[in-house]
C-alpha atoms as a PDB file:
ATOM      1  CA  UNK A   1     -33.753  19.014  21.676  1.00  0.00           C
ATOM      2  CA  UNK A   2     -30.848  17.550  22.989  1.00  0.00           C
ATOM      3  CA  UNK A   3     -28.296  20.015  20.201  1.00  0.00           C
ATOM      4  CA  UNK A   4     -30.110  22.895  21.132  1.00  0.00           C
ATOM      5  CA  UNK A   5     -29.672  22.434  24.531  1.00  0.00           C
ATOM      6  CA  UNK A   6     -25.902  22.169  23.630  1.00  0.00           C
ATOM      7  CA  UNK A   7     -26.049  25.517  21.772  1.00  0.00           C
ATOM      8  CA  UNK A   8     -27.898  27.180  24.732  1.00  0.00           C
ATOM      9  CA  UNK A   9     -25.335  25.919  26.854  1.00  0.00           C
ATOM     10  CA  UNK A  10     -22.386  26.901  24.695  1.00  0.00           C
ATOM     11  CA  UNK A  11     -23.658  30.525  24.032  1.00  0.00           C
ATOM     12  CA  UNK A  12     -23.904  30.978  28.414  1.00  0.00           C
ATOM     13  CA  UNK A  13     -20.382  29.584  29.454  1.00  0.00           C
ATOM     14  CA  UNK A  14     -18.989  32.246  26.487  1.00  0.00           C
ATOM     15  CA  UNK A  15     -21.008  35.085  27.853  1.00  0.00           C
ATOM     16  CA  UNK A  16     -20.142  34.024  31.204  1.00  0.00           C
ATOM     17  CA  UNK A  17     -16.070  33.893  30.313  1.00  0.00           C
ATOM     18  CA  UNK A  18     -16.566  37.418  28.595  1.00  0.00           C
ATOM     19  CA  UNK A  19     -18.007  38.603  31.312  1.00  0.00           C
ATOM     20  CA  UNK A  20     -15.251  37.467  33.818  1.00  0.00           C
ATOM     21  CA  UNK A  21     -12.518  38.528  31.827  1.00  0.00           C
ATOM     22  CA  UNK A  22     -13.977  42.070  31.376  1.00  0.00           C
ATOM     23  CA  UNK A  23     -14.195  42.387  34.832  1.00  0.00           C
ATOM     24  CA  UNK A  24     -11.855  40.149  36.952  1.00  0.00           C
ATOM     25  CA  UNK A  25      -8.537  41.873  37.397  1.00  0.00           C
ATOM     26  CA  UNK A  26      -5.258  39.576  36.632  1.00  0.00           C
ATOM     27  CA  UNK A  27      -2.496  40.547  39.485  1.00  0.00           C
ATOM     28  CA  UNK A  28       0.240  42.611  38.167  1.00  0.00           C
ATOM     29  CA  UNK A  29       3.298  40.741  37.383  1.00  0.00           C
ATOM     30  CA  UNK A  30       6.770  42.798  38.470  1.00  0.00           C
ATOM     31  CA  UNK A  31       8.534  44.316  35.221  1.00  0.00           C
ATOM     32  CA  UNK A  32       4.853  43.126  33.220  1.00  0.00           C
ATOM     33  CA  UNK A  33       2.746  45.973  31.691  1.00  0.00           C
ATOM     34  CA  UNK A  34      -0.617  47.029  33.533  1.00  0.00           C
ATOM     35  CA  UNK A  35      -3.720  46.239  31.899  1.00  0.00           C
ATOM     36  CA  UNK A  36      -4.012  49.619  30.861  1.00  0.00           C
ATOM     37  CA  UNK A  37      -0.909  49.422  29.583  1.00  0.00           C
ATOM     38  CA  UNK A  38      -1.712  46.592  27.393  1.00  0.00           C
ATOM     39  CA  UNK A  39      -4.901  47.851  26.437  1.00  0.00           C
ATOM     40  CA  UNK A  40      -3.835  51.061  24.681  1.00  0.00           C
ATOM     41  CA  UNK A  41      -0.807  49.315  22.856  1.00  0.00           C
ATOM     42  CA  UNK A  42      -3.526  46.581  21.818  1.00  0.00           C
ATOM     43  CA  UNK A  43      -5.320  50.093  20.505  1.00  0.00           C
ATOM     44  CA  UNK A  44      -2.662  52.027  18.949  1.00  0.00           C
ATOM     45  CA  UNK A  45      -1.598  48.259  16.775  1.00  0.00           C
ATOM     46  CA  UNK A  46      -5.254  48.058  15.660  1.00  0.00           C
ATOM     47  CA  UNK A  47      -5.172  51.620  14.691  1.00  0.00           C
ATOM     48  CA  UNK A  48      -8.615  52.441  16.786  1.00  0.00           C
ATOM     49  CA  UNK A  49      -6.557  55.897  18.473  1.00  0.00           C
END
């Protein structure tokens, strides 16, 4: 009981940290790239455009 608790646990703290990070904005740094920025280099290196 106690490991599946563990797994149930597990699996909600990753959803929740996927969720955040999908839709929690990190500030702009000055001279950084902008997320969007960042996103479509991450897509043209993976080939997906």
């Amino acid at each position: 009981m106690k490991k599946i608790m563990k797994q149930i646990y597990a699996r909600m703290w990753l959803a929740w940290r996927l969720l955040r990070l999908h839709f929690v904005r990190m500030p702009e740094s000055e001279g950084g790239k902008s997320q969007e920025q960042l996103l479509e280099e991450i897509r043209k290196r993976s080939g997906l455009t």
